[in-house]
Protein backbone atom coordinates (compact mmCIF):
# COMPACT_ATOMS: atom_id res chain seq x y z
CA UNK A 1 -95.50 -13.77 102.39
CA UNK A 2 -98.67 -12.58 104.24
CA UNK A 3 -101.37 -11.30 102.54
CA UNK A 4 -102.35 -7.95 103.51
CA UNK A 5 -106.02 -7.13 103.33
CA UNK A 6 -107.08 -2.92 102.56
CA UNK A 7 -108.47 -1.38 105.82
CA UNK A 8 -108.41 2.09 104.44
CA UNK A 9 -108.87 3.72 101.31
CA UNK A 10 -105.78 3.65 100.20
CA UNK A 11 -104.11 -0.23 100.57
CA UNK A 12 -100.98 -1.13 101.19
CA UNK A 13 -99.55 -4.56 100.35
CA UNK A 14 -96.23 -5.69 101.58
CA UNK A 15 -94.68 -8.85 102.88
CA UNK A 16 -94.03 -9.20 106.57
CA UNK A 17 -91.83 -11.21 108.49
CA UNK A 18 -93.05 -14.74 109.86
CA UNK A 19 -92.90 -13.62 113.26
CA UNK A 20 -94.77 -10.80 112.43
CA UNK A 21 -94.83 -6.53 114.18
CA UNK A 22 -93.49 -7.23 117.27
CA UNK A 23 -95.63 -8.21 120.19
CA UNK A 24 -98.65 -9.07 118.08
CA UNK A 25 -97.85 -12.89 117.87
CA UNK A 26 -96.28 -15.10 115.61
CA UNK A 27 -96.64 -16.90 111.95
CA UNK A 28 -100.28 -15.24 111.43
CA UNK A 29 -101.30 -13.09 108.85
CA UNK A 30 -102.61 -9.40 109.38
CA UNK A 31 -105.12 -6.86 107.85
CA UNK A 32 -103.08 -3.62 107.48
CA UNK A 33 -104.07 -0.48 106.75
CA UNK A 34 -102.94 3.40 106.41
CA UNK A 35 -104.28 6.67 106.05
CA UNK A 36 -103.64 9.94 103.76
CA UNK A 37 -102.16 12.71 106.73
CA UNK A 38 -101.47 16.03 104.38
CA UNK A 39 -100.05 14.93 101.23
CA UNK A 40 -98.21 11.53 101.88
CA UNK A 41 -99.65 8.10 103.33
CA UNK A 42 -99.19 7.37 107.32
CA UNK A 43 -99.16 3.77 107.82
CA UNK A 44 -100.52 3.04 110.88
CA UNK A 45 -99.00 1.52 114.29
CA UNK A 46 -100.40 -1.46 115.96
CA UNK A 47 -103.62 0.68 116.28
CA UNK A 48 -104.57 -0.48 112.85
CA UNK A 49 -102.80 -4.16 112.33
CA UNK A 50 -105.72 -6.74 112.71
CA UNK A 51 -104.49 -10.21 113.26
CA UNK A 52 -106.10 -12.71 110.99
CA UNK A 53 -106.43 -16.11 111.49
CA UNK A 54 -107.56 -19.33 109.29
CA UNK A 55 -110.20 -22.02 110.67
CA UNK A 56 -110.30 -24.72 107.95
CA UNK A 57 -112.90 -26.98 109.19
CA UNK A 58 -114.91 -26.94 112.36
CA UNK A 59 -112.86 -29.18 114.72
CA UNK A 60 -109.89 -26.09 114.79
CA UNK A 61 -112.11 -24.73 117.40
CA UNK A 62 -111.49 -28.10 119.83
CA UNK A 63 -107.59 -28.25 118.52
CA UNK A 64 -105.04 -26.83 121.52
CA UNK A 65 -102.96 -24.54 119.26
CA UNK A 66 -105.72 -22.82 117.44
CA UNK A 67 -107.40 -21.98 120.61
CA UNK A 68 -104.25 -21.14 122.23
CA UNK A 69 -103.27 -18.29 119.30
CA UNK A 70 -106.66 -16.73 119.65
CA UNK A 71 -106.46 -16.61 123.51
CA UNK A 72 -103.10 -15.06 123.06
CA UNK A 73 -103.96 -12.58 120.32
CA UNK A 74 -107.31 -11.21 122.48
CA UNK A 75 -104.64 -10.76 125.08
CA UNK A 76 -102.35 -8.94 123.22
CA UNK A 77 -104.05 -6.81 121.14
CA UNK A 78 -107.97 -7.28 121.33
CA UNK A 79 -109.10 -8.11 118.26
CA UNK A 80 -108.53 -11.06 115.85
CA UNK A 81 -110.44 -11.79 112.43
CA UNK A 82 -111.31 -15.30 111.83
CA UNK A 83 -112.03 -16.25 108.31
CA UNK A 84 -113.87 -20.19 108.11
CA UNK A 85 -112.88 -22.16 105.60
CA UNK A 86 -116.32 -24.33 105.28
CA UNK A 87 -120.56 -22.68 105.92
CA UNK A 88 -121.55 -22.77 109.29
CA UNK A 89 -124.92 -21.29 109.24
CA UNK A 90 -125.34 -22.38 113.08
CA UNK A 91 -122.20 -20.91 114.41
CA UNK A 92 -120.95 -24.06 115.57
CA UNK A 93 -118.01 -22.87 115.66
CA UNK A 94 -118.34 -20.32 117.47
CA UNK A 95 -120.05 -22.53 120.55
CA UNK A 96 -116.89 -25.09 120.57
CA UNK A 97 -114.16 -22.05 120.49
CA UNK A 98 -116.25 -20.37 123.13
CA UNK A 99 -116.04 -23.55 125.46
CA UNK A 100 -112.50 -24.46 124.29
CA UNK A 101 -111.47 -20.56 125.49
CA UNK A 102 -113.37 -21.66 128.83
CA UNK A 103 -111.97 -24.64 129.48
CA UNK A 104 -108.77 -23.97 128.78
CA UNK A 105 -108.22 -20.48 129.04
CA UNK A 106 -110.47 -19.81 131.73
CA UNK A 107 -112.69 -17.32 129.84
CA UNK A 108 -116.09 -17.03 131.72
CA UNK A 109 -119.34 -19.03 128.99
CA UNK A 110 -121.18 -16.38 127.48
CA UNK A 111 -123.75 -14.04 128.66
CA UNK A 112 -127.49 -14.43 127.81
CA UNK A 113 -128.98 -11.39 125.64
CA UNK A 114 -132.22 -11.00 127.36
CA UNK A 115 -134.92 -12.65 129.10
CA UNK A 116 -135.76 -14.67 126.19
CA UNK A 117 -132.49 -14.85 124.10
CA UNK A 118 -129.70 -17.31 124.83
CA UNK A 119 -125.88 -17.03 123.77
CA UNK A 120 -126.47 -15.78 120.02
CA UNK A 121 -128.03 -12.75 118.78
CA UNK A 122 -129.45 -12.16 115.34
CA UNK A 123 -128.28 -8.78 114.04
CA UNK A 124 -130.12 -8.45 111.01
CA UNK A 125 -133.17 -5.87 109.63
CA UNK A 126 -136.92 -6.69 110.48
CA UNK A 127 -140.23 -5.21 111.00
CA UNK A 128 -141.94 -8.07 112.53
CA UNK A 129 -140.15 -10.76 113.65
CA UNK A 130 -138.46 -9.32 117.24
CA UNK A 131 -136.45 -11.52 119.13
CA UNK A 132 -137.61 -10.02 121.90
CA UNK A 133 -141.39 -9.77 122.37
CA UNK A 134 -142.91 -6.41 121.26
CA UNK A 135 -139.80 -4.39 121.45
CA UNK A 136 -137.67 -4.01 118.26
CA UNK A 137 -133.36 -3.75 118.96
CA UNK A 138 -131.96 -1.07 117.42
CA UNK A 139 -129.29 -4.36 115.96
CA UNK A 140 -132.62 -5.46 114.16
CA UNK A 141 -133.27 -2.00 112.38
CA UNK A 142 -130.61 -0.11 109.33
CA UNK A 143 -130.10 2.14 111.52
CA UNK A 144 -126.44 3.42 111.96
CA UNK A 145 -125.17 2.75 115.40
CA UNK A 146 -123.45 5.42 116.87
CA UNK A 147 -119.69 4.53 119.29
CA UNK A 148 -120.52 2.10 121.90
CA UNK A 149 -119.23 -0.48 124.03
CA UNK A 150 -121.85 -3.66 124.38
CA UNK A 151 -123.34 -4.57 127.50
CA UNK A 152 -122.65 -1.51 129.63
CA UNK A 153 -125.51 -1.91 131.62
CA UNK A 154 -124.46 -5.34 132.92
CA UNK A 155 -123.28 -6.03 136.22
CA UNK A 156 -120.17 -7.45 135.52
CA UNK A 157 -120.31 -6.36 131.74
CA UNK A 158 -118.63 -9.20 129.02
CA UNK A 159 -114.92 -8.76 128.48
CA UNK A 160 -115.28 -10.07 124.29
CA UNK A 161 -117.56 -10.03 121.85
CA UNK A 162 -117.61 -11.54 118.32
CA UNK A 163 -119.91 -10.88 115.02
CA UNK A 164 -119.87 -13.65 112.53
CA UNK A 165 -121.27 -12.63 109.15
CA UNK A 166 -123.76 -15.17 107.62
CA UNK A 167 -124.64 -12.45 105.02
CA UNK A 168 -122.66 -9.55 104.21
CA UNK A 169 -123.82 -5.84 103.02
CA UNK A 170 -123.80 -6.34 99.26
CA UNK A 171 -124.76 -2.57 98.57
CA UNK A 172 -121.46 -1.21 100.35
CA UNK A 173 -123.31 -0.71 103.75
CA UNK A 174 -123.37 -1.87 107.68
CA UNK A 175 -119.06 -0.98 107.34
CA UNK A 176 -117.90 -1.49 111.08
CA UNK A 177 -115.58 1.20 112.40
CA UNK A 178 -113.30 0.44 115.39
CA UNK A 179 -111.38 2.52 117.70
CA UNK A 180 -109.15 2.58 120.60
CA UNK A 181 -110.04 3.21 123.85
CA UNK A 182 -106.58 3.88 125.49
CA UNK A 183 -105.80 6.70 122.69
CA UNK A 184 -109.25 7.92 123.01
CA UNK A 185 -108.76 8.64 126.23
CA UNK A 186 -105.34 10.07 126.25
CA UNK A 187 -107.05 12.80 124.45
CA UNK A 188 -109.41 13.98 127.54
CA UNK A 189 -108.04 16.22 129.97
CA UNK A 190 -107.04 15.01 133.17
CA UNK A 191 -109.94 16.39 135.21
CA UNK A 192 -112.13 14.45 132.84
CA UNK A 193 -110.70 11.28 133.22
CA UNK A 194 -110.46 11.54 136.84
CA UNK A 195 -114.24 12.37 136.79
CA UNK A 196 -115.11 9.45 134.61
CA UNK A 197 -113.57 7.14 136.75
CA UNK A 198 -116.13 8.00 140.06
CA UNK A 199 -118.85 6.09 139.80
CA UNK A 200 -120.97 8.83 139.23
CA UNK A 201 -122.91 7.54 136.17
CA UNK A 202 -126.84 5.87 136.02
CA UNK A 203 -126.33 3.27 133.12
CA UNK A 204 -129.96 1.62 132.33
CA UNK A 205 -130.57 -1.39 130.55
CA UNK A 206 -132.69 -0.95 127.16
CA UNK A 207 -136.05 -2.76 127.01
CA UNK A 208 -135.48 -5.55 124.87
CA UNK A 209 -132.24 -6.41 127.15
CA UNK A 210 -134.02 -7.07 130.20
CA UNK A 211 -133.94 -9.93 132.68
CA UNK A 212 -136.09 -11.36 134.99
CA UNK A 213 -133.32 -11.43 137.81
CA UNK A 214 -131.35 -7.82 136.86
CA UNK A 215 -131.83 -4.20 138.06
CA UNK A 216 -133.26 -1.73 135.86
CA UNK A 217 -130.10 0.56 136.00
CA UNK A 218 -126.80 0.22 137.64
CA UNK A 219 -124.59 3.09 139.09
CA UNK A 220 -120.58 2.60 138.18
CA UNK A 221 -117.52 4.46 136.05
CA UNK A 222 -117.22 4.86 132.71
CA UNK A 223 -113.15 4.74 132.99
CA UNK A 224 -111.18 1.93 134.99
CA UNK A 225 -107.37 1.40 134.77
CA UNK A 226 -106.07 -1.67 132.71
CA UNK A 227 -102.71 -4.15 133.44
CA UNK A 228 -100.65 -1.06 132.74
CA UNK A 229 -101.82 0.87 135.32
CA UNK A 230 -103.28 3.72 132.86
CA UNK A 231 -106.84 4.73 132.73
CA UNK A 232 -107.58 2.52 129.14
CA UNK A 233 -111.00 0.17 129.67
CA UNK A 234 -114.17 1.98 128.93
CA UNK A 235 -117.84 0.93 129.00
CA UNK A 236 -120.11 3.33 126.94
CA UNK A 237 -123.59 4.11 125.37
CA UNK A 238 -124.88 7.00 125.04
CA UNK A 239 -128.32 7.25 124.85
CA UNK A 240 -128.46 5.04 128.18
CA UNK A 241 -126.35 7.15 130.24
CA UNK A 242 -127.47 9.72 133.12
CA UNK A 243 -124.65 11.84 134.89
CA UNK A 244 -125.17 12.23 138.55
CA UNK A 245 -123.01 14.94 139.50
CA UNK A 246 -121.75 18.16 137.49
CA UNK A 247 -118.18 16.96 136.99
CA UNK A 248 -119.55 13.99 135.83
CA UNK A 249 -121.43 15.75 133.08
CA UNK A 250 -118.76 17.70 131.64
CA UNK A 251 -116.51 14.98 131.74
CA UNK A 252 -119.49 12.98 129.91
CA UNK A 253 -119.74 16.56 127.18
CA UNK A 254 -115.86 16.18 126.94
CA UNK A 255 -115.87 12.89 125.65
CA UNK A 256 -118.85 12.97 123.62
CA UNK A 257 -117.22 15.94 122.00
CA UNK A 258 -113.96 14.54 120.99
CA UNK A 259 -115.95 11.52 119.46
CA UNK A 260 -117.73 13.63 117.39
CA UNK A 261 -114.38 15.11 115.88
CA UNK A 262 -114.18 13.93 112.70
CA UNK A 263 -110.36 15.50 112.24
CA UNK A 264 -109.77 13.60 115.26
CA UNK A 265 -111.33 9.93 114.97
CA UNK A 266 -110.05 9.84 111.74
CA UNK A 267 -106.53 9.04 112.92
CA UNK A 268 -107.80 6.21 115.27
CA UNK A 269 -110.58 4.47 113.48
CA UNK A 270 -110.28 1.85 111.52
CA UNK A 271 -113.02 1.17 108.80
CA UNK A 272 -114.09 -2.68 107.76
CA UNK A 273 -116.20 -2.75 105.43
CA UNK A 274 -117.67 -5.89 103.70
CA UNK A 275 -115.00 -6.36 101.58
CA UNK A 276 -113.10 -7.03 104.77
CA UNK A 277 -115.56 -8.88 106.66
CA UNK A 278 -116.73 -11.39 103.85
CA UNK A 279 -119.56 -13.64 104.54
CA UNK A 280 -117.80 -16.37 106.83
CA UNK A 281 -115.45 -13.92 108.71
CA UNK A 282 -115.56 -13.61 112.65
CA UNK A 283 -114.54 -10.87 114.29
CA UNK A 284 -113.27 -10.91 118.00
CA UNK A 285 -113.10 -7.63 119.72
CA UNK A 286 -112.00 -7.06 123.46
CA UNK A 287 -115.52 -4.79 124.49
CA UNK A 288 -113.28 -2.72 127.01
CA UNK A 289 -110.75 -1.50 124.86
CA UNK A 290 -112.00 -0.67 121.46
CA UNK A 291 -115.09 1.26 121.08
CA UNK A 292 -117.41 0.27 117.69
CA UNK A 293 -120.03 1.43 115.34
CA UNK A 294 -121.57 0.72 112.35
CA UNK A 295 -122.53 2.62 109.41
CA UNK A 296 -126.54 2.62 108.09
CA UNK A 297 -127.21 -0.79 106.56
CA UNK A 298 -128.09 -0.52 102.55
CA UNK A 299 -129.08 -4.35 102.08
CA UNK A 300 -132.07 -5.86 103.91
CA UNK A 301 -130.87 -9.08 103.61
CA UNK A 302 -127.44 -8.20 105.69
CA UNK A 303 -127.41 -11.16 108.79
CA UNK A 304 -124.83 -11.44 111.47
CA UNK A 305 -124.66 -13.64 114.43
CA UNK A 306 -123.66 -12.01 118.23
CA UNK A 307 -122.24 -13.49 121.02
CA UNK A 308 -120.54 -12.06 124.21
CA UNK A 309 -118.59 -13.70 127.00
CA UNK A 310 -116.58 -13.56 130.01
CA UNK A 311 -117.99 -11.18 132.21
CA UNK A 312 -115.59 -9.66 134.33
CA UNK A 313 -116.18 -7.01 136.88
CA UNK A 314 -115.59 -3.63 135.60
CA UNK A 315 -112.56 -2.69 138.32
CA UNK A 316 -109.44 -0.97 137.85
CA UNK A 317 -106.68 -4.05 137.46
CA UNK A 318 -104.08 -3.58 140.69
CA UNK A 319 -100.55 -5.32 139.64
């Protein structure tokens, strides 16, 4: 019997078969959640069915079949939760899973965060201490942090990113919301999506992500087609987009407004909150199909751990 961990306000526990929903792998357990639609209890599809996966001690991240379930699940569904089963304050797990996935999966090694910054980023509250000189992240404020994809600005932007919690929100804040690109996007209109699929969008990088040997800006899509040959891989930030054209600023409006739906997004979020991400949980999230935000951060003390890897052009995928 898997145990079923509460995504949504109201939980739902039930067994599950070892092979598991279909398509979503085999023999590993899942976070589950539903919703309240009227007056009964819509539990969700494979929209909201987070694979979760066990690392007992460090070396699972050099053993064949642990990497090989991961590298399966991010290509199946996206995400994956990771729960550690010993402290690892330096994320050295993280570092041998990330060359594992690249030298046997043939993920791309991770991206570098700035001009200063290597793999890892500190996401945690400060007034001081910036890890990039004189300019403070947004990551390293309590800020909420509206729907994003990372990385947008780069030139070819990471495929995966993962947060590993070293200290979670003990007041109830920093809750990390979730959604899903391809059903986002099935609810824009088709003149829309054909508009945010020209590359008719500025995209600059923020300060404190610069590098010495990058451009400023770069012009590109916000929409490309995935495997199944449907407009579902997005790359988006708001504040650091500039439409060029006037289709491609009421396609922009169009999808800003349905984010900002709350009768909408609340069928396609899903909500984890600290209760779900524990200290020593990873999350893995594919960056091009699920969007993500975070909620304002009520302990000062909250610390997670970023990395992002395998940069991939941002192309429509021709089968």
């Amino acid at each position: 019997m898997h145990r079923i961990v509460r995504l949504f306000p109201k939980a739902y526990k039930a067994p599950l078969s070892p092979s598991g929903p279909s398509g979503l792998g085999s023999g590993i357990p899942l976070l589950y959640g539903c919703f309240r639609y009227g007056t009964r209890s819509v539990f969700t599809e494979a929209l909201n069915i987070v694979p979760h996966l066990q690392a007992p001690a460090l070396n699972s991240a050099e053993q064949s079949n642990h990497v090989r379930e991961i590298s399966q699940q991010l290509e199946q569904s996206g995400i994956l939760k990771i729960s550690l089963g010993f402290p690892d304050n330096d994320s050295k797990y993280l570092e041998r899973l990330l060359l594992s996935l690249h030298q046997h999966h043939g993920h791309q090694l991770p991206i570098t965060h700035s001009a200063t910054r290597g793999w890892f980023w500190d996401i945690r509250p400060t007034t001081t201490n910036f890890q990039t000189t004189n300019c403070q992240a947004r990551s390293e404020t309590m800020n909420q942090f509206p729907w994003h994809t990372d990385c947008s600005y780069e030139d070819p932007p990471p495929r995966y990113f993962a947060l590993q919690v070293l200290q979670h929100d003990r007041y109830g804040g920093g809750t990390l919301s979730i959604l899903s690109v391809e059903r986002l996007i099935g609810l824009l209109s088709p003149a829309s999506r054909t508009a945010l699929m020209c590359p008719e969008y500025r995209i600059t990088t923020p300060p404190e992500f610069t590098k010495d040997s990058t451009p400023r800006s770069i012009i590109g899509s916000l929409i490309v087609t995935g495997e199944n040959g449907q407009a579902s891989l997005l790359r988006f930030r708001e504040d650091i987009l500039t439409p060029l054209s006037e289709r491609a600023t009421h396609a922009l409006n169009e999808l800003k407004n349905v984010l900002g739906r709350p009768e909408v997004l609340s069928h396609l979020t899903m909500n984890l909150s600290s209760k779900d991400l524990p200290e020593r949980s990873i999350i893995l999230v594919d960056n091009r199909r699920w969007l993500h935000a975070r909620t304002n951060v009520k302990d000062p003390e909250r610390h997670l751990r970023r990395v992002r890897w395998d940069a991939v052009p941002f192309q429509s995928i021709v089968s």
